[in-house]
C-alpha atoms as a PDB file:
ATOM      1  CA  UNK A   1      21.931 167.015 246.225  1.00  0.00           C
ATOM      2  CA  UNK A   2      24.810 167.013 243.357  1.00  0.00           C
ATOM      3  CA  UNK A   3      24.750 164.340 240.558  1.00  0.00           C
ATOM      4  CA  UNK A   4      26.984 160.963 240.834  1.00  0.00           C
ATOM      5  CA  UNK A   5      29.574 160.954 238.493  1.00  0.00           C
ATOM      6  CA  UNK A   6      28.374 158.583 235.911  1.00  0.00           C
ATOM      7  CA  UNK A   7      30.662 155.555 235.210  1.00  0.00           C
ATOM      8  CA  UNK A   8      30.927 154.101 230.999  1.00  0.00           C
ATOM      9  CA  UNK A   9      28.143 152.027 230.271  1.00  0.00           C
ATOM     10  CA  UNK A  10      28.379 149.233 228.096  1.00  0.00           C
ATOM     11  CA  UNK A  11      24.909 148.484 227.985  1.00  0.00           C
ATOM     12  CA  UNK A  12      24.149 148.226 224.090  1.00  0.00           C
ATOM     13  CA  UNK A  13      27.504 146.832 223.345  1.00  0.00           C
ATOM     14  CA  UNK A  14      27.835 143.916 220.773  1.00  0.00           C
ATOM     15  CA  UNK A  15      29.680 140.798 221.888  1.00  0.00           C
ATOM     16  CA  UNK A  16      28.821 141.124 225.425  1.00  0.00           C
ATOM     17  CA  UNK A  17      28.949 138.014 227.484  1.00  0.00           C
ATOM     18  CA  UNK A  18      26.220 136.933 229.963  1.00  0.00           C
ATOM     19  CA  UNK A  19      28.339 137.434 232.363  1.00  0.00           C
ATOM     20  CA  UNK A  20      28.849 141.390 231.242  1.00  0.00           C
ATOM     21  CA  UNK A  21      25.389 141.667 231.024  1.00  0.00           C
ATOM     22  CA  UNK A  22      24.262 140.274 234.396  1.00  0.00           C
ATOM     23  CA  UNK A  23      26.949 142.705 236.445  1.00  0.00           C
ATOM     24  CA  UNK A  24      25.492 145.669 234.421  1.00  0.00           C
ATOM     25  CA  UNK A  25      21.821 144.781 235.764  1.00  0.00           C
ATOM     26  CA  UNK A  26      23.703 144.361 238.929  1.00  0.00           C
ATOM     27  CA  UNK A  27      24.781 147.989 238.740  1.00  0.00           C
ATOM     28  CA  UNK A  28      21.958 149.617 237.270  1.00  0.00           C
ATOM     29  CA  UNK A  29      19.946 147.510 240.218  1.00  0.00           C
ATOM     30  CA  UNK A  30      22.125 149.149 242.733  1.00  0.00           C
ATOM     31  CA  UNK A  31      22.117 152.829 241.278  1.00  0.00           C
ATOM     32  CA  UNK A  32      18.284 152.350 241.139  1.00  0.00           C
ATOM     33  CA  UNK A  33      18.007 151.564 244.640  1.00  0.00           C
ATOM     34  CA  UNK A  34      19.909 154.525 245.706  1.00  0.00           C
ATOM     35  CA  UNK A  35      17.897 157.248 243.678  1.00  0.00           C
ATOM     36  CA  UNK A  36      15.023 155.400 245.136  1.00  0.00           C
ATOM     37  CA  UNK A  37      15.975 155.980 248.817  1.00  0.00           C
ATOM     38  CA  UNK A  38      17.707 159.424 247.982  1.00  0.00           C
ATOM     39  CA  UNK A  39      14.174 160.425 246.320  1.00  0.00           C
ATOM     40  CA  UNK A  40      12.150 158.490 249.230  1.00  0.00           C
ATOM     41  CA  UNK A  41      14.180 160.775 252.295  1.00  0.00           C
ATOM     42  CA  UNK A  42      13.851 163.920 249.877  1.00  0.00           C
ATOM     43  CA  UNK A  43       9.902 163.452 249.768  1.00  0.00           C
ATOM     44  CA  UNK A  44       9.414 162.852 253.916  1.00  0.00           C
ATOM     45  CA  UNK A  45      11.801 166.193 253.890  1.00  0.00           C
ATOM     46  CA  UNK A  46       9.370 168.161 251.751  1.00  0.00           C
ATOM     47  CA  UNK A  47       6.419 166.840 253.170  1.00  0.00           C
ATOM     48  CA  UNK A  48       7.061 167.027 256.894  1.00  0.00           C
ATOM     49  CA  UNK A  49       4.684 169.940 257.613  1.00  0.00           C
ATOM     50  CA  UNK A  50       5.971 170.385 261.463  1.00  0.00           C
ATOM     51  CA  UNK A  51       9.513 171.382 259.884  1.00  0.00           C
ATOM     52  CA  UNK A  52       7.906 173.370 257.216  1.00  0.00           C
ATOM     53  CA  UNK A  53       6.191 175.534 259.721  1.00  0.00           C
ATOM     54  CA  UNK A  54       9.285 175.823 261.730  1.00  0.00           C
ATOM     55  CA  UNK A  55      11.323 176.694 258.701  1.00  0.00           C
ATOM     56  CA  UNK A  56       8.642 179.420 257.421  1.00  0.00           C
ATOM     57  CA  UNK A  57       7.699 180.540 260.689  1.00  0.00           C
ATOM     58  CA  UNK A  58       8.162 184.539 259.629  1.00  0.00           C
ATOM     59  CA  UNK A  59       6.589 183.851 256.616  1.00  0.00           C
ATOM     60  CA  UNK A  60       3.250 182.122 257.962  1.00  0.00           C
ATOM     61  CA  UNK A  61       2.754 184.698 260.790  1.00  0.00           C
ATOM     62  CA  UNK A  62       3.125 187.345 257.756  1.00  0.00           C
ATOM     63  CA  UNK A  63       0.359 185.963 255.749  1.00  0.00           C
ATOM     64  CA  UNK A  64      -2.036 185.244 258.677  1.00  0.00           C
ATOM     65  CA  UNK A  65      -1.825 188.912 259.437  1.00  0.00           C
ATOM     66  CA  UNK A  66      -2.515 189.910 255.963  1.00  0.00           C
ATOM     67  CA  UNK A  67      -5.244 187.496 255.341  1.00  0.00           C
ATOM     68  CA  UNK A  68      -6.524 189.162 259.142  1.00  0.00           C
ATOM     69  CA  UNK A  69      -6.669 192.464 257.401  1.00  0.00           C
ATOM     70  CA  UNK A  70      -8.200 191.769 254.565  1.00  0.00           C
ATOM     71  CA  UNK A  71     -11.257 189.206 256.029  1.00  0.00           C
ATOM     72  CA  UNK A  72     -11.657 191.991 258.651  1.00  0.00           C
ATOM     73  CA  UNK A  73     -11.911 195.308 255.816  1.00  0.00           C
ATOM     74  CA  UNK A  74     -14.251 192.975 253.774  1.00  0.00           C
ATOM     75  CA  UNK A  75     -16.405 192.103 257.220  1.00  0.00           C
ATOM     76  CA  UNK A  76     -16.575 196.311 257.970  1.00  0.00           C
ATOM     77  CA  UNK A  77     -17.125 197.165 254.322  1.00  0.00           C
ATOM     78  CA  UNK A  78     -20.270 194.818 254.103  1.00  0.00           C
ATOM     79  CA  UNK A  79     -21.565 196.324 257.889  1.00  0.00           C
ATOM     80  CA  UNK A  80     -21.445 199.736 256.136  1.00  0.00           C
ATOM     81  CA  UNK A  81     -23.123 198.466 252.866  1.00  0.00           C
END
């Protein structure tokens, strides 16, 4: 996901009027809510195991096989011990 552009803040700015000040809460407000959701739908995405599996199907199946192997040479190695 690429970066907003960023708009000029004039948060920090002498002379502001209450009026300045409230519509840059307003804004900040809004951006926050945004990265909020943005961040919320990007953590069910990495989370949802079902798609995870689907996506690293290959992968899994790989590493089942290999952890196969290895539990079965370790189970004859100890029979001939």
């Amino acid at each position: 996901m690429a970066p907003e552009p960023t708009r000029p803040s004039t948060a920090g700015m002498p002379g502001r009027s209450a009026a300045q000040i409230r519509r840059d809460i307003e804004l900040q407000r809004h951006d926050l809510g945004r990265s909020v959701e943005a961040l919320r739908g990007r953590v069910a995405e990495l989370t949802d195991w079902r798609r995870q599996v689907q996506e690293h199907r290959g992968q899994l199946i790989v590493g089942a096989a290999v952890v196969g192997f290895a539990v079965g040479g370790l189970m004859m190695l100890r029979r001939r011990g």
